[in-house]
Protein backbone atom coordinates (compact mmCIF):
# COMPACT_ATOMS: atom_id res chain seq x y z
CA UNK A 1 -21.92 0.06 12.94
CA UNK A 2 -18.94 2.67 13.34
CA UNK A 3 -17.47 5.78 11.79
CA UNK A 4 -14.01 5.44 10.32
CA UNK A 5 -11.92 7.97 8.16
CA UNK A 6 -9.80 6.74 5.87
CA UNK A 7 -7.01 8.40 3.91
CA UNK A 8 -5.92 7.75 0.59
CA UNK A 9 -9.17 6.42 -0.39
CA UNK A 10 -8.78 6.14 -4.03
CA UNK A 11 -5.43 4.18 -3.62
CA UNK A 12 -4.88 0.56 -4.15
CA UNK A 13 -5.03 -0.90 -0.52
CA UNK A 14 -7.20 1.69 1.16
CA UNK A 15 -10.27 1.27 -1.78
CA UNK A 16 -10.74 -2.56 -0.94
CA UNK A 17 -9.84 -2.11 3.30
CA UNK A 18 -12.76 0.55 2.39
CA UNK A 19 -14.98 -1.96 0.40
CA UNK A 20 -14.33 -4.76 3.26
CA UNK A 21 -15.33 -1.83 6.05
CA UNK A 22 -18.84 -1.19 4.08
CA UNK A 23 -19.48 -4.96 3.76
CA UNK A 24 -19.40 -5.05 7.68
CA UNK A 25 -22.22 -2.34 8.05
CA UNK A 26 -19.99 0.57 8.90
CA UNK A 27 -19.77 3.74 7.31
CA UNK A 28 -16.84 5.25 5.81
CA UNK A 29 -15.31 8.91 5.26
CA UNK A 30 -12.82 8.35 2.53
CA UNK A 31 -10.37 11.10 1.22
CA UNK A 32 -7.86 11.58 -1.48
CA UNK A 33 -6.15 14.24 -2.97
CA UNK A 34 -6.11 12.20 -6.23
CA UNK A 35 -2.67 13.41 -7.08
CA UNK A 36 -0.71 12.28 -10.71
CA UNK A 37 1.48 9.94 -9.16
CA UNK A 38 0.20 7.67 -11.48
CA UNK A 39 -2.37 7.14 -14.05
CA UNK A 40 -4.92 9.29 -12.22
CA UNK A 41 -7.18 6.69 -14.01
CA UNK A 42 -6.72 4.09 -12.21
CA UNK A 43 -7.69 5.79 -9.05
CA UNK A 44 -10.41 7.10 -10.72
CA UNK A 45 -11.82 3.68 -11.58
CA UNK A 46 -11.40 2.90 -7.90
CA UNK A 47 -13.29 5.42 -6.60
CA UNK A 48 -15.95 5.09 -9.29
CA UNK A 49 -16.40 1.64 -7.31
CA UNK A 50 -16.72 3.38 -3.80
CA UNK A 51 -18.82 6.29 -4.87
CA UNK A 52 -21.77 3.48 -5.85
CA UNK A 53 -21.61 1.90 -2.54
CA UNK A 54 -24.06 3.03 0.39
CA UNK A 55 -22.51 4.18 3.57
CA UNK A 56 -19.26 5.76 1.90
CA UNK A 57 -18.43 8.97 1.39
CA UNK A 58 -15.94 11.22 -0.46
CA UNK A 59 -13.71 14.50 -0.02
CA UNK A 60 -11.09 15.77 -1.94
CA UNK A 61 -8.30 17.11 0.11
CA UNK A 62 -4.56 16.45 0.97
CA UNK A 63 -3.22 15.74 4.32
CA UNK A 64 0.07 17.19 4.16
CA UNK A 65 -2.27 20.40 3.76
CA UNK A 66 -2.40 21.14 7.88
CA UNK A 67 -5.64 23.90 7.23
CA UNK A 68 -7.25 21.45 5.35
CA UNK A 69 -6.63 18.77 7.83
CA UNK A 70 -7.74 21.77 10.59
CA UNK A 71 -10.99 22.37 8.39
CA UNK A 72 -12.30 18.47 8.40
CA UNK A 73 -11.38 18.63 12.30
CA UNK A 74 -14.31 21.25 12.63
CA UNK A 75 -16.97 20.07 9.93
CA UNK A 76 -16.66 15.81 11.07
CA UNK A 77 -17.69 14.49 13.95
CA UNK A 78 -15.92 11.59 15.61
CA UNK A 79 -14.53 8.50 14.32
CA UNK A 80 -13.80 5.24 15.38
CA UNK A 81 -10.21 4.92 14.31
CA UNK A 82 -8.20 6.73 11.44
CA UNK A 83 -6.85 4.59 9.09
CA UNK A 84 -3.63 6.41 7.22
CA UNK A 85 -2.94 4.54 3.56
CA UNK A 86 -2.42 7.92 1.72
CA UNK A 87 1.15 7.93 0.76
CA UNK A 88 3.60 8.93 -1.86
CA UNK A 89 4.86 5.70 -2.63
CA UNK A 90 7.26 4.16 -4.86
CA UNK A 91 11.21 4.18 -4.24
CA UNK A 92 12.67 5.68 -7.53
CA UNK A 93 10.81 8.62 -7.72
CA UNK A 94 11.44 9.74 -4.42
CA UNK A 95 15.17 9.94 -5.04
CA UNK A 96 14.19 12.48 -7.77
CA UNK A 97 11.49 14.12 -5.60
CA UNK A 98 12.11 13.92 -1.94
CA UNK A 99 10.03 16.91 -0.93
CA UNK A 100 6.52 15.21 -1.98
CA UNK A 101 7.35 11.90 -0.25
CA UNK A 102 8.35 13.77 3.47
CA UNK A 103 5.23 15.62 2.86
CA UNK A 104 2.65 13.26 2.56
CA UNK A 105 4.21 10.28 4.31
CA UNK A 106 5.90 12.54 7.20
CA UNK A 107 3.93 15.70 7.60
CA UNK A 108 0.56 13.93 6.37
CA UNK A 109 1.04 11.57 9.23
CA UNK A 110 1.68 14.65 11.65
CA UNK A 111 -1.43 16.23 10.50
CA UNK A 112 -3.64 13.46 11.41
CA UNK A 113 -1.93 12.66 14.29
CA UNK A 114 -2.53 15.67 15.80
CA UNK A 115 -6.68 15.08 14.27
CA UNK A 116 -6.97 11.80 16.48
CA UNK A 117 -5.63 13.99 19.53
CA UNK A 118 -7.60 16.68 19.10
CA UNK A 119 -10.84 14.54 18.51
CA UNK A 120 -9.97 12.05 21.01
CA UNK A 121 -10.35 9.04 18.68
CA UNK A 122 -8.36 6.56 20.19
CA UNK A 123 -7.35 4.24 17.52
CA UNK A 124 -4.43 5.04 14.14
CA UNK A 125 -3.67 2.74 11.90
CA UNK A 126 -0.02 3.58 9.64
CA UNK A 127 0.33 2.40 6.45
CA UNK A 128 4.60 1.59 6.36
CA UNK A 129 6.87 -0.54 3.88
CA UNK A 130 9.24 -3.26 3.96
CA UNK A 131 11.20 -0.46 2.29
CA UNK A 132 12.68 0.78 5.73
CA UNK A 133 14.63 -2.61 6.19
CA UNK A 134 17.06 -1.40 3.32
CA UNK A 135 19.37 -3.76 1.37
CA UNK A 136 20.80 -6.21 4.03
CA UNK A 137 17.93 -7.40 6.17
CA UNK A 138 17.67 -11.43 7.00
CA UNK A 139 15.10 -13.12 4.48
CA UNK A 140 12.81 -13.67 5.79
CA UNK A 141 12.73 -10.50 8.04
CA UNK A 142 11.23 -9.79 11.48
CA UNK A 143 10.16 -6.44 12.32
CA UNK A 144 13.34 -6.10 15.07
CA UNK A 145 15.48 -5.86 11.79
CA UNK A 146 17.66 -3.40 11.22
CA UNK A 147 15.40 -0.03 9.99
CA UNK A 148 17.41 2.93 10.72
CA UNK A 149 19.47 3.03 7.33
CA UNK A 150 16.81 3.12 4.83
CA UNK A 151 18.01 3.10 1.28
CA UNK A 152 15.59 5.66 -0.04
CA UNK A 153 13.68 9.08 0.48
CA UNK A 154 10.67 7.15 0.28
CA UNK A 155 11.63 4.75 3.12
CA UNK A 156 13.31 7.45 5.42
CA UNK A 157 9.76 9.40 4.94
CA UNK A 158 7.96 5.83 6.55
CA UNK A 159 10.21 5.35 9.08
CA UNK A 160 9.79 8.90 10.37
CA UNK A 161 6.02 8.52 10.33
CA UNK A 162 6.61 5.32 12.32
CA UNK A 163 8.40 7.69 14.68
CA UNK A 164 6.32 10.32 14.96
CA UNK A 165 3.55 7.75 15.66
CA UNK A 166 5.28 6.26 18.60
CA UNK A 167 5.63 9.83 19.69
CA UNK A 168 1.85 10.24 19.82
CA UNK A 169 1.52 6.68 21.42
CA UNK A 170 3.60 7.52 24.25
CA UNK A 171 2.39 11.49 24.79
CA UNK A 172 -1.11 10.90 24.21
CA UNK A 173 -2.42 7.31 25.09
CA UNK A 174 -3.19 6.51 20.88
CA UNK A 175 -3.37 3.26 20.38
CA UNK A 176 -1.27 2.86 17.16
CA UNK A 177 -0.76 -0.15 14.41
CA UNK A 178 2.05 0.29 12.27
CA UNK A 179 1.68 -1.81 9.49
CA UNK A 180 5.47 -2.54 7.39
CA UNK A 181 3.20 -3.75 4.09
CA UNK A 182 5.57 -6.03 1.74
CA UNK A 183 4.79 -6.31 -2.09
CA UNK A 184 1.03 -6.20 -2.97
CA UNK A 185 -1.11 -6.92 -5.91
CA UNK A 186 -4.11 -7.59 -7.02
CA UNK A 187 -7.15 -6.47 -9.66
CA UNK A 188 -6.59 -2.78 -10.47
CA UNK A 189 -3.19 -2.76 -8.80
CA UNK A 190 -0.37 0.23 -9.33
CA UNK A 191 0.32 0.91 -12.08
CA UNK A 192 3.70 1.23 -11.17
CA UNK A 193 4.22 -1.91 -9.70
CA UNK A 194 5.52 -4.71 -11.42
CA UNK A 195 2.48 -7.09 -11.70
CA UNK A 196 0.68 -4.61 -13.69
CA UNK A 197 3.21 -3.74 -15.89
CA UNK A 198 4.36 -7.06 -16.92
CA UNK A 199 0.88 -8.02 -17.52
CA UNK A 200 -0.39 -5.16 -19.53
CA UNK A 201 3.17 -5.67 -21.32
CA UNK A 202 2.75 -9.47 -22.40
CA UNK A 203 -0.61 -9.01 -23.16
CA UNK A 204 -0.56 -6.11 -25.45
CA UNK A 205 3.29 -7.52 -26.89
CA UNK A 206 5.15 -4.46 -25.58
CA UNK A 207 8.98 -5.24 -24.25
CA UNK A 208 8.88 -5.73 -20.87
CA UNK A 209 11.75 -3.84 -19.02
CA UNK A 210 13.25 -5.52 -16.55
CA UNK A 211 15.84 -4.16 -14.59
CA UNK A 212 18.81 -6.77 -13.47
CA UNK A 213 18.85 -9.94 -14.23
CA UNK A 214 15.99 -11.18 -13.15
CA UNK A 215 17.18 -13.03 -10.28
CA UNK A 216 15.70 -10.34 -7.73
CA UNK A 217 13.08 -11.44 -5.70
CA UNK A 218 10.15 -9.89 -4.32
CA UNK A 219 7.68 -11.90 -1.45
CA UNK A 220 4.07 -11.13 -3.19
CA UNK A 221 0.56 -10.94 -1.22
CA UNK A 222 -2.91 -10.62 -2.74
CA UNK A 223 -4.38 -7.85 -2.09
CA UNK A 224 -7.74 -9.15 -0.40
CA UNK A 225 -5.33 -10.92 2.53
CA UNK A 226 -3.62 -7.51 2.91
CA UNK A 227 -6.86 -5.50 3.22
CA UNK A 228 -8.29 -8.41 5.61
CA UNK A 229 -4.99 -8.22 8.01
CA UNK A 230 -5.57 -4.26 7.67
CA UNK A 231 -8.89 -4.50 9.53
CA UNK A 232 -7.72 -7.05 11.86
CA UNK A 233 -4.98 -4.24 13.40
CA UNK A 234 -7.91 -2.18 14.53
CA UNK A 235 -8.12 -4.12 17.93
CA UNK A 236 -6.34 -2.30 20.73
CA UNK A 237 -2.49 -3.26 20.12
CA UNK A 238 -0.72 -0.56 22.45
CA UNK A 239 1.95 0.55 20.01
CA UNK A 240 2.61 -2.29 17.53
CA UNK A 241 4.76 -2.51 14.21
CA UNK A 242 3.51 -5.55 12.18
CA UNK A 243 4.74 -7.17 8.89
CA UNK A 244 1.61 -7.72 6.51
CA UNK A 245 2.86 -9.73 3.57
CA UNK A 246 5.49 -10.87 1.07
CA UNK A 247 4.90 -14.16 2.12
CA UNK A 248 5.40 -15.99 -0.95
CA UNK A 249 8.74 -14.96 -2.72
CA UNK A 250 9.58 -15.46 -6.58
CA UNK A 251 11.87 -13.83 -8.73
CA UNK A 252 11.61 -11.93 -11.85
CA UNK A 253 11.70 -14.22 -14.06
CA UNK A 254 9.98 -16.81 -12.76
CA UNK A 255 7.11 -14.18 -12.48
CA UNK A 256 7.58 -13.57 -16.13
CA UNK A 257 6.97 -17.73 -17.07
CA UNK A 258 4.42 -17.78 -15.03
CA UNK A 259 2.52 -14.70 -16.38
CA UNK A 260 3.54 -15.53 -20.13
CA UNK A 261 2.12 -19.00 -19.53
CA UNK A 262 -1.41 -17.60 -18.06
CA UNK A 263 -1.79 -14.94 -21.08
CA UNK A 264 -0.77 -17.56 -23.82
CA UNK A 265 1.75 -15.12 -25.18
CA UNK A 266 6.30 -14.84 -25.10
CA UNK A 267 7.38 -11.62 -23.06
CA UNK A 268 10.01 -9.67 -25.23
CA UNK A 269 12.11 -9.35 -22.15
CA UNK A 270 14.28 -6.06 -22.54
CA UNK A 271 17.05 -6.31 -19.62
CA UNK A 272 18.23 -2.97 -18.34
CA UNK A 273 20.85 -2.12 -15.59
CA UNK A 274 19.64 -2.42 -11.92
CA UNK A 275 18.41 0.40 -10.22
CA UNK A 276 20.51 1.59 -7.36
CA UNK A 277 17.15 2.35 -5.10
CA UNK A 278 15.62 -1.06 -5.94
CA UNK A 279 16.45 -3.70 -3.14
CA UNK A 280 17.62 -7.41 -4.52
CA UNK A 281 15.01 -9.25 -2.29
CA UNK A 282 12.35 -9.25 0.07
CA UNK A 283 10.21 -11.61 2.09
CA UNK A 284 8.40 -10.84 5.35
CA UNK A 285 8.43 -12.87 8.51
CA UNK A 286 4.57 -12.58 9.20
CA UNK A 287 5.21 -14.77 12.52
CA UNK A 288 3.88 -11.73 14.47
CA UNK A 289 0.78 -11.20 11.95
CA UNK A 290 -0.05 -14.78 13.35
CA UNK A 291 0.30 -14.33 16.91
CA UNK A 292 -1.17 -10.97 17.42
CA UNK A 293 -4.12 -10.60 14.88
CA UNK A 294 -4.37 -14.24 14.15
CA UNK A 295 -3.42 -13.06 10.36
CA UNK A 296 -2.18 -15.81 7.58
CA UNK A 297 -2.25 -15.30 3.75
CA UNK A 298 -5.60 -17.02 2.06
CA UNK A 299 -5.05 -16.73 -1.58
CA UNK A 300 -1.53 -18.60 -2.95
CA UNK A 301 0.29 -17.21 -5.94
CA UNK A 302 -1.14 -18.92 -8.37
CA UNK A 303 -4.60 -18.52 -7.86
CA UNK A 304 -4.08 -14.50 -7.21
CA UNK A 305 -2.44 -14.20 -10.69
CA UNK A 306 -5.55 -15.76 -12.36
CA UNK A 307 -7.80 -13.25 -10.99
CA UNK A 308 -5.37 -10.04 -11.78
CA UNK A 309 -4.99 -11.30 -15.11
CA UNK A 310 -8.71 -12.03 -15.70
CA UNK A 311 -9.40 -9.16 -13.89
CA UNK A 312 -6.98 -7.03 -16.28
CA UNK A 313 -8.58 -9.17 -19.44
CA UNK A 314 -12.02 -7.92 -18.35
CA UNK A 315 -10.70 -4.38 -18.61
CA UNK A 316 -8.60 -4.58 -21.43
CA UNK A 317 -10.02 -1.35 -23.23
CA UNK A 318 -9.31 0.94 -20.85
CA UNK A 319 -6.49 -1.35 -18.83
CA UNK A 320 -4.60 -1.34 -21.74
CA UNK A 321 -4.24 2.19 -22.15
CA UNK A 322 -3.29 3.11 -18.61
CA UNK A 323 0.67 4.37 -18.56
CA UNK A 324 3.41 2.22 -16.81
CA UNK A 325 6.59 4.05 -16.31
């Protein structure tokens, strides 16, 4: 049994990597700030789940917040490795808010950076994107791709955590595993990710906006094989960057068949003009996943569509309500 601290605790990926954690016996200090970046509901529901659970426990705070960061340095007591998922994610809002994503993804790194050296835990854990590989990358892409033109506020914010984390690495002896996470979903997924949407959009016979053609692609992983991989970068690495994900690719509107055909209801498809911060296609080269952490995806496509969607059916009075910009 161990102590771990993990950030963003309310979020997507970090409340199942926190629910696989207190299956294995350890305990668990989760925090959040629980900011509006979405449907606050969602992460509400999330941490609902958590807060039953023995072994886990909750604090409200923000990382990019250095005295609050300073005050949980002197009130905890030592951990066995941090694990960093908070984050400000999503590319088009950052282009309209750049400030929020360098401080939570750039300075909220920092902050707990400087936390691991201070209480000599030897083990971080970075949450990153396939966001910092920008609009050219080789499909499917290693992680010595090209990564120093990133596209978006978003991904400049991850690539200078992945930075700053090196930094620490080489300074301070922390072992550190970056993890470049592809497209995700799963049972209470974002909100402002496409699965959701175009679920809760067929289902409740709302147009579903899709921007381009529909011939962009995107390389989806359940979230259960994400979370799993997650765990498995806790072993001592040295300084490792690691795609996790995006291992099965599909595009738009294939997604859209195959969604429409598991609801039993037509999408009123509403195309829109592309996005100049979206990226036409990605897929990750998990080769390195495989060799390192002995990582490979479990749950296929279609199987992890049937359990969002009855997942999402089972929580269609609430589900149905949550907002999808």
């Amino acid at each position: 049994m161990a102590d771990y601290l993990v950030t963003g605790a309310a979020g997507f990926i970090a409340s199942r990597v926190i629910e696989m954690l207190l299956d294995q016996g350890h305990r668990v200090l989760g925090v959040d700030n629980l900011n509006r970046a979405y449907d606050v509901r969602m992460k509400e529901y999330r941490l609902a789940r958590l807060q039953r659970r023995p072994g886990f426990t909750f604090r409200r705070m923000d990382i990019a917040r250095r005295e609050e960061v300073e005050e949980l340095l002197r009130e905890e007591g030592a951990f066995e490795a941090v694990i960093n998922l908070a984050a400000r994610a999503g590319v088009r809002s950052s282009v309209e808010d750049p400030w929020s994503y360098l401080e939570t993804n750039t300075l909220g790194t920092l902050n707990l950076l400087e936390f691991c050296r201070k209480k000599g835990i030897a083990k971080f854990v970075l949450a990153s994107s396939s966001s910092v590989y920008g609009n050219n990358a080789v499909s499917p892409t290693p992680e010595d791709a090209d990564s120093d033109h990133p596209l978006q506020p978003y991904a400049a914010s991850k690539k200078a955590a992945e930075a700053l984390s090196y930094s620490y690495h080489f300074l301070h002896g922390i072992d550190v595993t970056v993890f470049r996470y592809f497209t995700v979903y799963g049972p209470a997924g974002r909100p402002d990710m496409v699965m959701f949407r175009f679920v809760q959009w067929i289902a409740e016979g709302r147009p579903v906006r899709l921007n381009g053609d529909g011939m962009q692609t995107r390389g989806f992983t359940y979230i259960d094989d994400i979370a799993r991989g997650t765990l498995l970068g806790l072993r001592p690495l040295g300084y490792e960057i690691i795609n996790l994900g995006g291992h099965q690719a599909i595009s738009m509107n294939e997604l859209i068949t195959m969604l429409e055909e598991r609801l039993g209801r037509k999408a009123k498809v509403v195309y829109q003009a592309m996005h100049p911060a979206d990226a036409l296609g990605n897929l990750a080269d998990v080769s390195k996943a495989g060799r390192l952490l002995g990582w490979d995806a479990e749950v296929d496509l279609h199987e992890g569509i049937g359990r969002m969607v009855a997942w999402y059916l089972a929580e269609r009075a609430w589900a149905s309500q949550i907002e999808t910009p």
